[in-house]
N, C-alpha and C. Protein backbone atom coordinates (compact mmCIF):
# COMPACT_ATOMS: atom_id res chain seq x y z
N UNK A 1 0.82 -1.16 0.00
CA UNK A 1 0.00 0.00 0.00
C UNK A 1 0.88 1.24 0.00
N UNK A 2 0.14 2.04 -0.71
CA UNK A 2 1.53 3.36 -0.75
C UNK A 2 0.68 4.51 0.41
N UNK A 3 1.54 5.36 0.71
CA UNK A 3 1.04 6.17 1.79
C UNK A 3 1.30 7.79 0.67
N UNK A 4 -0.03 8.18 0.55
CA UNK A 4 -0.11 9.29 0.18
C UNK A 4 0.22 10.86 1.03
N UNK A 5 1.18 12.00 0.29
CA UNK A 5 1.43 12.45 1.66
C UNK A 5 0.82 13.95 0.39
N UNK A 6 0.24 15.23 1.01
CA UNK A 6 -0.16 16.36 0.57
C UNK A 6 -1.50 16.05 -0.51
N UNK A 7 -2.61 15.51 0.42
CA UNK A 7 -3.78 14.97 -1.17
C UNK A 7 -4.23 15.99 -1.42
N UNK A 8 -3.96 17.68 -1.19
CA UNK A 8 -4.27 18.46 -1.91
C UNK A 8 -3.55 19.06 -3.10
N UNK A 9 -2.24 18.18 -3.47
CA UNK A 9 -1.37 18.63 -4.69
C UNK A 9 -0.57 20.29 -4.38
N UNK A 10 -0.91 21.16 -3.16
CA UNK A 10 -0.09 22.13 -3.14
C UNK A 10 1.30 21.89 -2.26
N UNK A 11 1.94 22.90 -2.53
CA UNK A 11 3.00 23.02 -1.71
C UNK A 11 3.15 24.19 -0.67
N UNK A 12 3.16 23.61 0.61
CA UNK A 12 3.19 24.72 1.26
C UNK A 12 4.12 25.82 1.11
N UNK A 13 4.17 27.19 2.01
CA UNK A 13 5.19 27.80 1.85
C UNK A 13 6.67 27.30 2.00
N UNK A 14 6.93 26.70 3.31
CA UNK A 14 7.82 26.23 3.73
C UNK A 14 8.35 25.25 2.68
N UNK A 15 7.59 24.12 2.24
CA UNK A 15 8.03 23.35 1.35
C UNK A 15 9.08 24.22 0.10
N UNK A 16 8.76 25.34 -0.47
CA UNK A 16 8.60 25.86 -1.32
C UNK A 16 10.40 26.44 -1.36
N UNK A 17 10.49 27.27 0.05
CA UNK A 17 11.49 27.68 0.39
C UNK A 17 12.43 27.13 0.86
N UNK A 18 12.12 25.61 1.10
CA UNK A 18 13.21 24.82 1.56
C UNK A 18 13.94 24.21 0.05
N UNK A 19 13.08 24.22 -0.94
CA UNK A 19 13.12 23.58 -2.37
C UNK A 19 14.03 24.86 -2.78
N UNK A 20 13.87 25.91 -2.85
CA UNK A 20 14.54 27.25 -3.53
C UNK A 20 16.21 27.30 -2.58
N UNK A 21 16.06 27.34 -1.43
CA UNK A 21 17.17 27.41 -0.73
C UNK A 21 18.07 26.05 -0.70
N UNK A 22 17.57 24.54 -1.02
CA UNK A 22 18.37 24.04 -1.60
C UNK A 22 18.91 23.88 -2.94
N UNK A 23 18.28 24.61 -3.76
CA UNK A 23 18.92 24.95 -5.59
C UNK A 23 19.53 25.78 -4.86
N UNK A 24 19.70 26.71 -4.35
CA UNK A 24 20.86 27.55 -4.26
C UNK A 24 22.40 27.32 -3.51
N UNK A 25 21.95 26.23 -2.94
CA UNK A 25 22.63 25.91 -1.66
C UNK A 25 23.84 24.91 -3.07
N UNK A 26 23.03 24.36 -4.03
CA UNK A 26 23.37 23.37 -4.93
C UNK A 26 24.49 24.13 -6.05
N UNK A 27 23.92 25.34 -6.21
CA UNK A 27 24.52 26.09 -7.40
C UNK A 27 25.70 26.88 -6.69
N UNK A 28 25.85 27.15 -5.45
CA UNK A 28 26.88 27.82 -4.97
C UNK A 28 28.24 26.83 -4.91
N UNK A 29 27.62 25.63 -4.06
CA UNK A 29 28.69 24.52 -4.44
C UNK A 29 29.22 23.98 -5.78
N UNK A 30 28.43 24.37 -6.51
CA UNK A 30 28.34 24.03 -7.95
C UNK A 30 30.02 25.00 -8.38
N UNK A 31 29.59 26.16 -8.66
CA UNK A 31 30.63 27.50 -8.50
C UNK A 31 31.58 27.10 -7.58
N UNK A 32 31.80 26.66 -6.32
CA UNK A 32 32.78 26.69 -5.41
C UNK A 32 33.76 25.51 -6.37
N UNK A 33 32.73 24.26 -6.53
CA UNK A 33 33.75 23.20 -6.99
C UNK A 33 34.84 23.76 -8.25
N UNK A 34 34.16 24.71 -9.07
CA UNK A 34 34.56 25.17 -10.40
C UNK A 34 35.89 26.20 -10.12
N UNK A 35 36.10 26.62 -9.18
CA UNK A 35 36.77 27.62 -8.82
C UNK A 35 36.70 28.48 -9.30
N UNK A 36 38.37 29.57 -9.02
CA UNK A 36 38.00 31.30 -9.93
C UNK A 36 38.08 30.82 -11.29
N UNK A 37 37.40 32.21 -12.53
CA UNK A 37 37.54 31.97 -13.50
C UNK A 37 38.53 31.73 -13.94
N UNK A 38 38.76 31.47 -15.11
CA UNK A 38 40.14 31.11 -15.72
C UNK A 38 41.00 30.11 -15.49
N UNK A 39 40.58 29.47 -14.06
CA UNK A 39 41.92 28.46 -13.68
C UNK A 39 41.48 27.16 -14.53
N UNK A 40 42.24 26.16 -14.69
CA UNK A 40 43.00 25.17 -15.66
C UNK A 40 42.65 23.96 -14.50
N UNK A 41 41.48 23.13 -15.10
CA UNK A 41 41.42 22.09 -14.35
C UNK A 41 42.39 21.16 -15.03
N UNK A 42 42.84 20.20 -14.36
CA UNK A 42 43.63 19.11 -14.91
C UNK A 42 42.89 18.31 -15.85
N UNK A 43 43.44 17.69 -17.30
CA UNK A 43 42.72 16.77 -18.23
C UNK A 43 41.56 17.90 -19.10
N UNK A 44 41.92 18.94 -18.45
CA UNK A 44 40.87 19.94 -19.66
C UNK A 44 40.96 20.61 -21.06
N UNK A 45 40.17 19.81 -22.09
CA UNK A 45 40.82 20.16 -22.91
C UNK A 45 40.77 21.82 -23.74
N UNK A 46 41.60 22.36 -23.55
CA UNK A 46 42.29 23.97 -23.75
C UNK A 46 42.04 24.15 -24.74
N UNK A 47 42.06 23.09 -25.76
CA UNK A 47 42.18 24.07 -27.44
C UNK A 47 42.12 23.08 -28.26
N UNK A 48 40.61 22.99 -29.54
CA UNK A 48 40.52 21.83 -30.36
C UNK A 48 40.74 22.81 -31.58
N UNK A 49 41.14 22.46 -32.34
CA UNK A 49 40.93 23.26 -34.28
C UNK A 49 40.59 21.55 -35.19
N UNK A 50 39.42 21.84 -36.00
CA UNK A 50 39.02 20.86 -36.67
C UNK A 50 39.42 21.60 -37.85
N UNK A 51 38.83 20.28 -39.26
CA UNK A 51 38.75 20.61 -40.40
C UNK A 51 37.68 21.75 -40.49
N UNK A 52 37.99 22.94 -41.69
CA UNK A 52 38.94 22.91 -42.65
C UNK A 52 40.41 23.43 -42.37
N UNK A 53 40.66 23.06 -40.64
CA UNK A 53 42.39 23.28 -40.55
C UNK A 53 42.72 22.32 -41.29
N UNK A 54 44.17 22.52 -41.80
CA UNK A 54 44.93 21.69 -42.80
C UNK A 54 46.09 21.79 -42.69
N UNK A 55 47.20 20.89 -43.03
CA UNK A 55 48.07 20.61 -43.08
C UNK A 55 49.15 20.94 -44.96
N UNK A 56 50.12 21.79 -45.17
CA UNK A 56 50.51 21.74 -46.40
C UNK A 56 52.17 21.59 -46.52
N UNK A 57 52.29 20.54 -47.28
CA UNK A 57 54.26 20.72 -47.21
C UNK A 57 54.35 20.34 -48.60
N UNK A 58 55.27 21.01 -49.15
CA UNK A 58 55.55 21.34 -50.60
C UNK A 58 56.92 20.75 -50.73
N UNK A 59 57.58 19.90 -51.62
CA UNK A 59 58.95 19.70 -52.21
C UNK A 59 59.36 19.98 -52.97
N UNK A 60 60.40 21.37 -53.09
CA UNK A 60 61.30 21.98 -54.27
C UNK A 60 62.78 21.49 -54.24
N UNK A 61 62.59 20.54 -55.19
CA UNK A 61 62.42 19.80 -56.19
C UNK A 61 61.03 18.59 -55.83
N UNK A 62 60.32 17.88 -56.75
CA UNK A 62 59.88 17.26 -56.19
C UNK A 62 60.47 15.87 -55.79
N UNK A 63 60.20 14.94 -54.60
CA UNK A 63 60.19 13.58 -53.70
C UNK A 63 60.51 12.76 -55.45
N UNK A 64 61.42 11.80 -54.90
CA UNK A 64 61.71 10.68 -55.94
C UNK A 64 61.96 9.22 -55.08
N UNK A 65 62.36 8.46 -55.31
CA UNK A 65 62.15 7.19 -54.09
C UNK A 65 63.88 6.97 -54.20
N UNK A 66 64.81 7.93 -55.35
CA UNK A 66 66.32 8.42 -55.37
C UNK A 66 66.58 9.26 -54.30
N UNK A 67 67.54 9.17 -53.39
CA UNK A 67 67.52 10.26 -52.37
C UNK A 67 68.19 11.59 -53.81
N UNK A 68 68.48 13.00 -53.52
CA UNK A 68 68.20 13.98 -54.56
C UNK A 68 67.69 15.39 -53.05
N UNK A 69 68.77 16.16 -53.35
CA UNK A 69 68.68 17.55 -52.13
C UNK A 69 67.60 17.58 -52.87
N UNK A 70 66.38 18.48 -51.91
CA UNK A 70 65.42 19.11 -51.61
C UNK A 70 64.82 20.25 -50.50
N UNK A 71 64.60 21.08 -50.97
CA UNK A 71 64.03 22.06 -49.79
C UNK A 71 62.27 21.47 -49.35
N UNK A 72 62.10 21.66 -48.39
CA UNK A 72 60.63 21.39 -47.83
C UNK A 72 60.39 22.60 -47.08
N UNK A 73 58.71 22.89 -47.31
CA UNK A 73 57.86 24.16 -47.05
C UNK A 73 57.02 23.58 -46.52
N UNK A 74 56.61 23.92 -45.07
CA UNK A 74 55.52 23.35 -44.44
C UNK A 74 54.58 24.51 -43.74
N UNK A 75 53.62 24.41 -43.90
CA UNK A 75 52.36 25.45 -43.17
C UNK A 75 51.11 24.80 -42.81
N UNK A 76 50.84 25.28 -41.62
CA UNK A 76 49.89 24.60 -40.78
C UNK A 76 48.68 25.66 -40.91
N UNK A 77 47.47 25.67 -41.23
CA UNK A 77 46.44 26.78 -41.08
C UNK A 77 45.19 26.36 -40.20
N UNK A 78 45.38 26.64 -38.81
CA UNK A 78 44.51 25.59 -38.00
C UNK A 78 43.11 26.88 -37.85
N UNK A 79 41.99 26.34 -37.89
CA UNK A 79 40.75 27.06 -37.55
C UNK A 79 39.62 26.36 -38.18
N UNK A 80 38.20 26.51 -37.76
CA UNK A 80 38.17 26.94 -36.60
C UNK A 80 38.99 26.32 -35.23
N UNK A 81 39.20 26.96 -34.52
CA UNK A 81 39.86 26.68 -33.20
C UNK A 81 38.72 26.82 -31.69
N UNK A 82 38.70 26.52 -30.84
CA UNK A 82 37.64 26.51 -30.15
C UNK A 82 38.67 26.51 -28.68
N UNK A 83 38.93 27.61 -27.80
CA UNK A 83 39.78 27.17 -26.13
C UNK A 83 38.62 27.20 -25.40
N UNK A 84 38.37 26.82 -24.33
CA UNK A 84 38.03 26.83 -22.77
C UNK A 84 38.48 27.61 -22.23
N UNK A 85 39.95 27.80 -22.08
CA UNK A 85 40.74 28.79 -21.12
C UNK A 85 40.99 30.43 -21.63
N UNK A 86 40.80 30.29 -23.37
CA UNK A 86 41.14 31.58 -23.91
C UNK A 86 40.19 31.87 -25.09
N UNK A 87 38.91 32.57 -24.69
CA UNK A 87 37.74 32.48 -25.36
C UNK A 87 38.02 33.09 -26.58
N UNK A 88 39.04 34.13 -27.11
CA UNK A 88 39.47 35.27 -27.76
C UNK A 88 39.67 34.02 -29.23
N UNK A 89 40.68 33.24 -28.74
CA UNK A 89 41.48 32.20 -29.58
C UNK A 89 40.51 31.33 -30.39
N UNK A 90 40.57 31.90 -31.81
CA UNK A 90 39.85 31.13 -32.74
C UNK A 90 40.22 30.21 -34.00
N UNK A 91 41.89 30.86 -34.35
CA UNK A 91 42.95 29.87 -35.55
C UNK A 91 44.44 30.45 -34.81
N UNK A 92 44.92 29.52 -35.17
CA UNK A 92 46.27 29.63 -35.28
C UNK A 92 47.03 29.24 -37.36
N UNK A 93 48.65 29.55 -36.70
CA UNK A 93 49.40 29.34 -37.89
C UNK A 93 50.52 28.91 -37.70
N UNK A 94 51.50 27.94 -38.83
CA UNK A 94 52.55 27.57 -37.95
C UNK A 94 53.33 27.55 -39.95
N UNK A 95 54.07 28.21 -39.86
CA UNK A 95 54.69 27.80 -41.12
C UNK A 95 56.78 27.79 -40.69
N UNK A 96 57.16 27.13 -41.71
CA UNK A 96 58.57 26.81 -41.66
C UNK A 96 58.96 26.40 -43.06
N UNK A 97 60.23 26.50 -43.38
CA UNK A 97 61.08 26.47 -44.66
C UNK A 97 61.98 25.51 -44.01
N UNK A 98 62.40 24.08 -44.24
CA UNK A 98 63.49 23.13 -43.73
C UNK A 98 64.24 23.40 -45.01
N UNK A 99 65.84 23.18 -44.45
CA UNK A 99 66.81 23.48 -45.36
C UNK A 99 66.99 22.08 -46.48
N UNK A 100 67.39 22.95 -47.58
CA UNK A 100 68.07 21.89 -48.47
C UNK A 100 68.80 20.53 -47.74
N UNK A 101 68.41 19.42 -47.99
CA UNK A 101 68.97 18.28 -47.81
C UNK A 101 68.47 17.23 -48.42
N UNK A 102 69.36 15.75 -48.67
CA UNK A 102 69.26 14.47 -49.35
C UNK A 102 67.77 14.09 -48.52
N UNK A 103 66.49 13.90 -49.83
CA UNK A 103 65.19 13.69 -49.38
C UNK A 103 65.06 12.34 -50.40
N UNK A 104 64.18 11.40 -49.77
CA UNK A 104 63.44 10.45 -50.74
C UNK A 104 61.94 10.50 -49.94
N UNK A 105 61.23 10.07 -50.85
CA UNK A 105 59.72 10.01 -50.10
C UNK A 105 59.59 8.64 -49.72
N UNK A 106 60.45 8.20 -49.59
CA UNK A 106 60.73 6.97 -48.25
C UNK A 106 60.39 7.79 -46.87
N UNK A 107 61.08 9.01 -46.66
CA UNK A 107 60.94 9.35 -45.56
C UNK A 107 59.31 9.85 -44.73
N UNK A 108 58.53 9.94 -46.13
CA UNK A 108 57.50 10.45 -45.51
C UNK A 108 56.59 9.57 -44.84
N UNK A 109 57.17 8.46 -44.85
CA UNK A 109 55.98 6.74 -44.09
C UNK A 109 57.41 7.07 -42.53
N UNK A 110 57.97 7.72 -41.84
CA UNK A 110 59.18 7.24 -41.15
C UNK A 110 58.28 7.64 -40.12
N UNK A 111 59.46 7.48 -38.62
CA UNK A 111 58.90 7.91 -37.82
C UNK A 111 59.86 9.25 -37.56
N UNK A 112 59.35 10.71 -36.31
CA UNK A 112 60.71 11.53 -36.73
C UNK A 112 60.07 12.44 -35.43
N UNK A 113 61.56 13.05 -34.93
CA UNK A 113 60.72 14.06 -33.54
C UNK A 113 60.90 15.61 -34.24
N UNK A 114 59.86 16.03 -33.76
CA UNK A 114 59.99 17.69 -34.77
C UNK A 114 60.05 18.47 -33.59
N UNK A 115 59.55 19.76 -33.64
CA UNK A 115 59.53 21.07 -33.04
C UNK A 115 58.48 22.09 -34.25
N UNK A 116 57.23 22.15 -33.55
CA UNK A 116 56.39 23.41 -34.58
C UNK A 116 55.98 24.99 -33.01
N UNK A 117 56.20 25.93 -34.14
CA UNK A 117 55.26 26.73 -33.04
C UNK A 117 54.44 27.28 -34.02
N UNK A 118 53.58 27.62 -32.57
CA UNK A 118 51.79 27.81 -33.68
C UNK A 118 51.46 29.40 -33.00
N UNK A 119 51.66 30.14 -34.04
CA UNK A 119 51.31 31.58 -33.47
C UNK A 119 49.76 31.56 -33.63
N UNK A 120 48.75 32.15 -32.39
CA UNK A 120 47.83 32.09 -32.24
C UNK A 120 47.22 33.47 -33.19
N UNK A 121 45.56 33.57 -33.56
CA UNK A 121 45.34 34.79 -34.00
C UNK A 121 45.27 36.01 -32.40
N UNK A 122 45.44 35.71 -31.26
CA UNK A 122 45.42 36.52 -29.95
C UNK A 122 47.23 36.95 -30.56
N UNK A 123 48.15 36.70 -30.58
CA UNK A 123 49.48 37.15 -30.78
C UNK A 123 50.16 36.37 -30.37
N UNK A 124 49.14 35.39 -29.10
CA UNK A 124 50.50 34.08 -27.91
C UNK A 124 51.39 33.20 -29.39
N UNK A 125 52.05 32.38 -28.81
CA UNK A 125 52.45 31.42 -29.55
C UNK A 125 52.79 30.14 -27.97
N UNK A 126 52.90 28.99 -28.97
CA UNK A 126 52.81 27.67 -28.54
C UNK A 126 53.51 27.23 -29.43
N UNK A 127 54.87 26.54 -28.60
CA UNK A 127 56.05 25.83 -29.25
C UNK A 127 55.83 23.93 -28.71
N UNK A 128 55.44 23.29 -29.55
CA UNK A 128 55.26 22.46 -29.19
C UNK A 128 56.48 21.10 -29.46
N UNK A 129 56.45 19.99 -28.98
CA UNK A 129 57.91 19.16 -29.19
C UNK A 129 57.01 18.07 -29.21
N UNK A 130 57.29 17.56 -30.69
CA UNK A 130 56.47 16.69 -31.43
C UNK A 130 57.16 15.13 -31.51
N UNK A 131 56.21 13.82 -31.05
CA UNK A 131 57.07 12.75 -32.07
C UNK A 131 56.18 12.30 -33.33
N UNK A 132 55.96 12.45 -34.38
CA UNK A 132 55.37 12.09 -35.57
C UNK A 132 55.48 10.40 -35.85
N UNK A 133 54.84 9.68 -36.02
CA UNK A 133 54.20 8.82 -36.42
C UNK A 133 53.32 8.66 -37.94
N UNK A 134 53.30 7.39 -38.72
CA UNK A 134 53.03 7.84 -40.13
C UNK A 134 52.33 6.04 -40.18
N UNK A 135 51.10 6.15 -40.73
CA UNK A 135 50.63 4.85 -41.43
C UNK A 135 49.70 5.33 -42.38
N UNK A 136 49.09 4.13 -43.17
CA UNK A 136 48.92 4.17 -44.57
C UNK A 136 47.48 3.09 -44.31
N UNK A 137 46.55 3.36 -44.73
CA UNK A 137 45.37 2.29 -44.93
C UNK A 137 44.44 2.98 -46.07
N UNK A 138 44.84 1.91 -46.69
CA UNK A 138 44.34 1.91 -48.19
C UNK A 138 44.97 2.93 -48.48
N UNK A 139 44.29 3.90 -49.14
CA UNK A 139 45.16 4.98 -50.05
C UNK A 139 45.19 6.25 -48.96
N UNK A 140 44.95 6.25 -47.99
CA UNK A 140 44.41 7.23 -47.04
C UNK A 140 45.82 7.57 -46.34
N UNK A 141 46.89 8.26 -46.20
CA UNK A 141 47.68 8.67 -45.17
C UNK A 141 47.20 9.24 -43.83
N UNK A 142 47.76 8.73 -42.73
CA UNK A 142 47.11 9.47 -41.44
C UNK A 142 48.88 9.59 -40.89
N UNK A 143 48.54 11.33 -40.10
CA UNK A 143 49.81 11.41 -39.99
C UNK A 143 49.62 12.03 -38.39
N UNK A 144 50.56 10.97 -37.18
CA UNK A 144 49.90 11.50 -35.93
C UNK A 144 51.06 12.11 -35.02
N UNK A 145 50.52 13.21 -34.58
CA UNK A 145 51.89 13.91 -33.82
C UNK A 145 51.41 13.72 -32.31
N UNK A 146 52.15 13.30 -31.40
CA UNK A 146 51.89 13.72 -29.67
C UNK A 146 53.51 13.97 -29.29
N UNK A 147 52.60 14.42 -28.00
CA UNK A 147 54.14 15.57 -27.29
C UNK A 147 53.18 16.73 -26.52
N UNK A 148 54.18 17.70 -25.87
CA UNK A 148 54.12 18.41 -25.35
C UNK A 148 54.37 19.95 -25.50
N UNK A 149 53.37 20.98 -24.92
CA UNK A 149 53.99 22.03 -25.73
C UNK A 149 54.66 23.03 -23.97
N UNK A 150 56.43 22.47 -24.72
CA UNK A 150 57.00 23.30 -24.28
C UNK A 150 57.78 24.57 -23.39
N UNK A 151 56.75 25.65 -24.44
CA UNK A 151 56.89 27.23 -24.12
C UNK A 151 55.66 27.64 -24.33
N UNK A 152 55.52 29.08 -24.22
CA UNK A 152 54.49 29.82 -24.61
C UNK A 152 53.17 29.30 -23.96
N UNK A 153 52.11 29.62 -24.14
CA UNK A 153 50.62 29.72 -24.28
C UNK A 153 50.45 27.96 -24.07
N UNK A 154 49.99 27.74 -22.91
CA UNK A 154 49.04 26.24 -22.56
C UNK A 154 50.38 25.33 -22.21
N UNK A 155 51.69 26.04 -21.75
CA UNK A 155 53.15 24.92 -21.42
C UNK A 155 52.65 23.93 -20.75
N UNK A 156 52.96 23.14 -20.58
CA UNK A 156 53.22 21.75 -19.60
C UNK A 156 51.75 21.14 -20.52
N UNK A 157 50.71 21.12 -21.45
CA UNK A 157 49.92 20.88 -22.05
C UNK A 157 50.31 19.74 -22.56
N UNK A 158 49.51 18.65 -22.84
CA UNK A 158 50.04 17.36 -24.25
C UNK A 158 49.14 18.14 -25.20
N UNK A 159 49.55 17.37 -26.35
CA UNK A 159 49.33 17.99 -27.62
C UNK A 159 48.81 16.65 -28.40
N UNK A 160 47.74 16.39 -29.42
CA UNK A 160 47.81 15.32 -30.27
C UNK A 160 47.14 16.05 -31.37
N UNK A 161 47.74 15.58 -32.72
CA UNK A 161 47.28 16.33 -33.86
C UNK A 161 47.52 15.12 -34.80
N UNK A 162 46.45 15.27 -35.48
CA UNK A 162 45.88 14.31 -36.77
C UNK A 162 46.32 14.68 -37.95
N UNK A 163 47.21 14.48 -39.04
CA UNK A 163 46.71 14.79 -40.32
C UNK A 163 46.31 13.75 -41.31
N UNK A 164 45.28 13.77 -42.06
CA UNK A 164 44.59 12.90 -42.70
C UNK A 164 44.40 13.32 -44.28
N UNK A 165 45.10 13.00 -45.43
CA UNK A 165 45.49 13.14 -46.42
C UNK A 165 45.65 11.73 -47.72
N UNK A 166 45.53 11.90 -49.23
CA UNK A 166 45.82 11.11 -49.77
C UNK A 166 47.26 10.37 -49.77
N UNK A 167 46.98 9.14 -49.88
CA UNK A 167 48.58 8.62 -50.13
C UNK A 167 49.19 8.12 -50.96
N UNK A 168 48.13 8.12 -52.18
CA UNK A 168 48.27 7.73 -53.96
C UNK A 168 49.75 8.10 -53.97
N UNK A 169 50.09 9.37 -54.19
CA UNK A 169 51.79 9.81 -54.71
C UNK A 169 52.58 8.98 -54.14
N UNK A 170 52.27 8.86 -52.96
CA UNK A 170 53.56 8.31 -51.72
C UNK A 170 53.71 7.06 -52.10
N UNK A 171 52.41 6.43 -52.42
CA UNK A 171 52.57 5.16 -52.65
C UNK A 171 53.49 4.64 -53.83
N UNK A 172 52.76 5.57 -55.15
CA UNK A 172 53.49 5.04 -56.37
C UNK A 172 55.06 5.70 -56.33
N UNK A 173 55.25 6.61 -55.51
CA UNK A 173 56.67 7.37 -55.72
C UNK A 173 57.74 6.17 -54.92
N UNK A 174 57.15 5.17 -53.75
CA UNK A 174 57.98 4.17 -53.13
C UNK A 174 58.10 2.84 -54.35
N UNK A 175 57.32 3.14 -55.33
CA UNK A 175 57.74 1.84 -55.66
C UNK A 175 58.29 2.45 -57.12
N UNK A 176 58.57 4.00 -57.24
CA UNK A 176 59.25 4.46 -58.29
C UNK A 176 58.55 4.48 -59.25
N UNK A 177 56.75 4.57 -59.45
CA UNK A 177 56.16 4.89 -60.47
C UNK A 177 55.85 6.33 -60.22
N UNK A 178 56.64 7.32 -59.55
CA UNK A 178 56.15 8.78 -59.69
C UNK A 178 56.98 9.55 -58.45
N UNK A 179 56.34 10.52 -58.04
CA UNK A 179 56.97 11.54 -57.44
C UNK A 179 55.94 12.34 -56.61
N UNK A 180 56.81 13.14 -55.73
CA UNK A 180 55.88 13.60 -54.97
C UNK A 180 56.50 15.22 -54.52
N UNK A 181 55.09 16.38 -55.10
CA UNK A 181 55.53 17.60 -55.08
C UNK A 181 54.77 18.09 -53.58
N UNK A 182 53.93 17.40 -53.39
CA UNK A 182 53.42 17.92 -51.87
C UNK A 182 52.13 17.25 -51.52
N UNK A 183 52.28 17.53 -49.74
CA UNK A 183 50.96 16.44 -49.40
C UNK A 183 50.24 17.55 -48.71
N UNK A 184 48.83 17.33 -49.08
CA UNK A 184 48.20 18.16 -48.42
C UNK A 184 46.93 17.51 -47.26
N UNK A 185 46.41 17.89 -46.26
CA UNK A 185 45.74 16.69 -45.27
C UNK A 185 45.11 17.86 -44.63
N UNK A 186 43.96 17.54 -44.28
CA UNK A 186 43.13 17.80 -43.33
C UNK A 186 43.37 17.44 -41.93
N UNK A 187 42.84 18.28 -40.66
CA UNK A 187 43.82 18.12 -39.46
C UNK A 187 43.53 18.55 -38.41
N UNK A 188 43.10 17.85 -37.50
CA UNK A 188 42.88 17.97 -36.06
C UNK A 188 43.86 17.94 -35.29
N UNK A 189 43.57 19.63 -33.93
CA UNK A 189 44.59 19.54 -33.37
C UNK A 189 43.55 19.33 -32.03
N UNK A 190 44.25 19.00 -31.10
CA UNK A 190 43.77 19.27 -29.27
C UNK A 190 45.08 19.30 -28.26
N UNK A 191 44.83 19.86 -27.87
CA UNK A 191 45.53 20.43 -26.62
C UNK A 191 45.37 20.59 -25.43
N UNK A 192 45.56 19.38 -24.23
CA UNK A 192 44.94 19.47 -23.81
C UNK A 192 45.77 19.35 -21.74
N UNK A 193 45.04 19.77 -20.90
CA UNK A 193 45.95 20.59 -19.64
C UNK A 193 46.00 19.02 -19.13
N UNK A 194 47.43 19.09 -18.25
CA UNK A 194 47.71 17.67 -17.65
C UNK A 194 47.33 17.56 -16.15
């Protein structure tokens, strides 16, 4: 048998104000747990940029599966960008010129530790220390960086960034049916507090 309690469906006053003063009692703790603005909970992630960020690196001369000096041009155009911690921050950019040296597009399946910094559109920059990782399924290149950034804007942060691109050239240039003048990939970054 159930025991019916108020069979007139109202709520008294008291009821009313004990109901209001615990939502508040709820939302203050709510705020307390969250702390002051701005602070950096641990595991939070700081900063995503999806597609249409992209990934572009160019070879002058182009990739042969012959090693053959080459200069490489790389530019990163990340946005939209989305922070938690820095509402302002909407793309970043990261470009670099690597010097002339003996290239085959062997190297572009390798594994390799880099260094990028990503000047934000706010002015910060974020120097991040990359290890790159490279696999191939089906014709699809996926190219994965983790590490840490460094210096600058979000330090002591991990970092993981996606690039996802064709791998037709790469493929036929390893087995010496072609060459390769540049890869271009679509590219997720996150960044995120430890």
């Amino acid at each position: 048998m159930t025991e019916r309690i108020g069979t007139t469906g109202r709520t008294g006053p008291r009821a009313a104000l004990a109901g209001v003063t615990a939502l508040l009692l709820l939302l203050a703790g709510l705020l307390t747990a969250a702390g002051p603005a701005g602070a950096r909970e641990s595991g939070l992630l700081d900063v995503t940029c999806t597609p249409p960020s992209s990934a572009n690196v160019t070879y002058n001369p182009p990739l042969s599966n012959t090693p053959q000096v080459s200069t490489a041009s790389l530019s990163w155009q990340l946005g939209p960008c989305v922070s938690t911690s820095v509402p302002g921050l909407t793309s970043g950019t990261h470009s670099a010129v690597n010097p002339p040296r003996e290239r085959t597009c062997l190297e572009l399946l390798n594994t390799a530790a880099e260094t990028r910094t990503i000047t934000w559109n706010t002015g910060a920059t974020s120097t991040l220390s990359l290890n790159r990782t490279t696999t191939v399924a089906g014709a699809v290149l996926v190219v994965t960086f983790t590490g840490t950034v460094t210096s600058g804007l979000f330090a002591g942060d991990t970092v993981v960034a996606t690039q996802t691109g064709p791998a037709t050239d790469i493929l036929l240039c390893t087995l010496g049916l072609g060459t390769v003048s540049g890869v271009y990939s679509a590219m997720v970054v996150e960044i995120t507090s430890v």
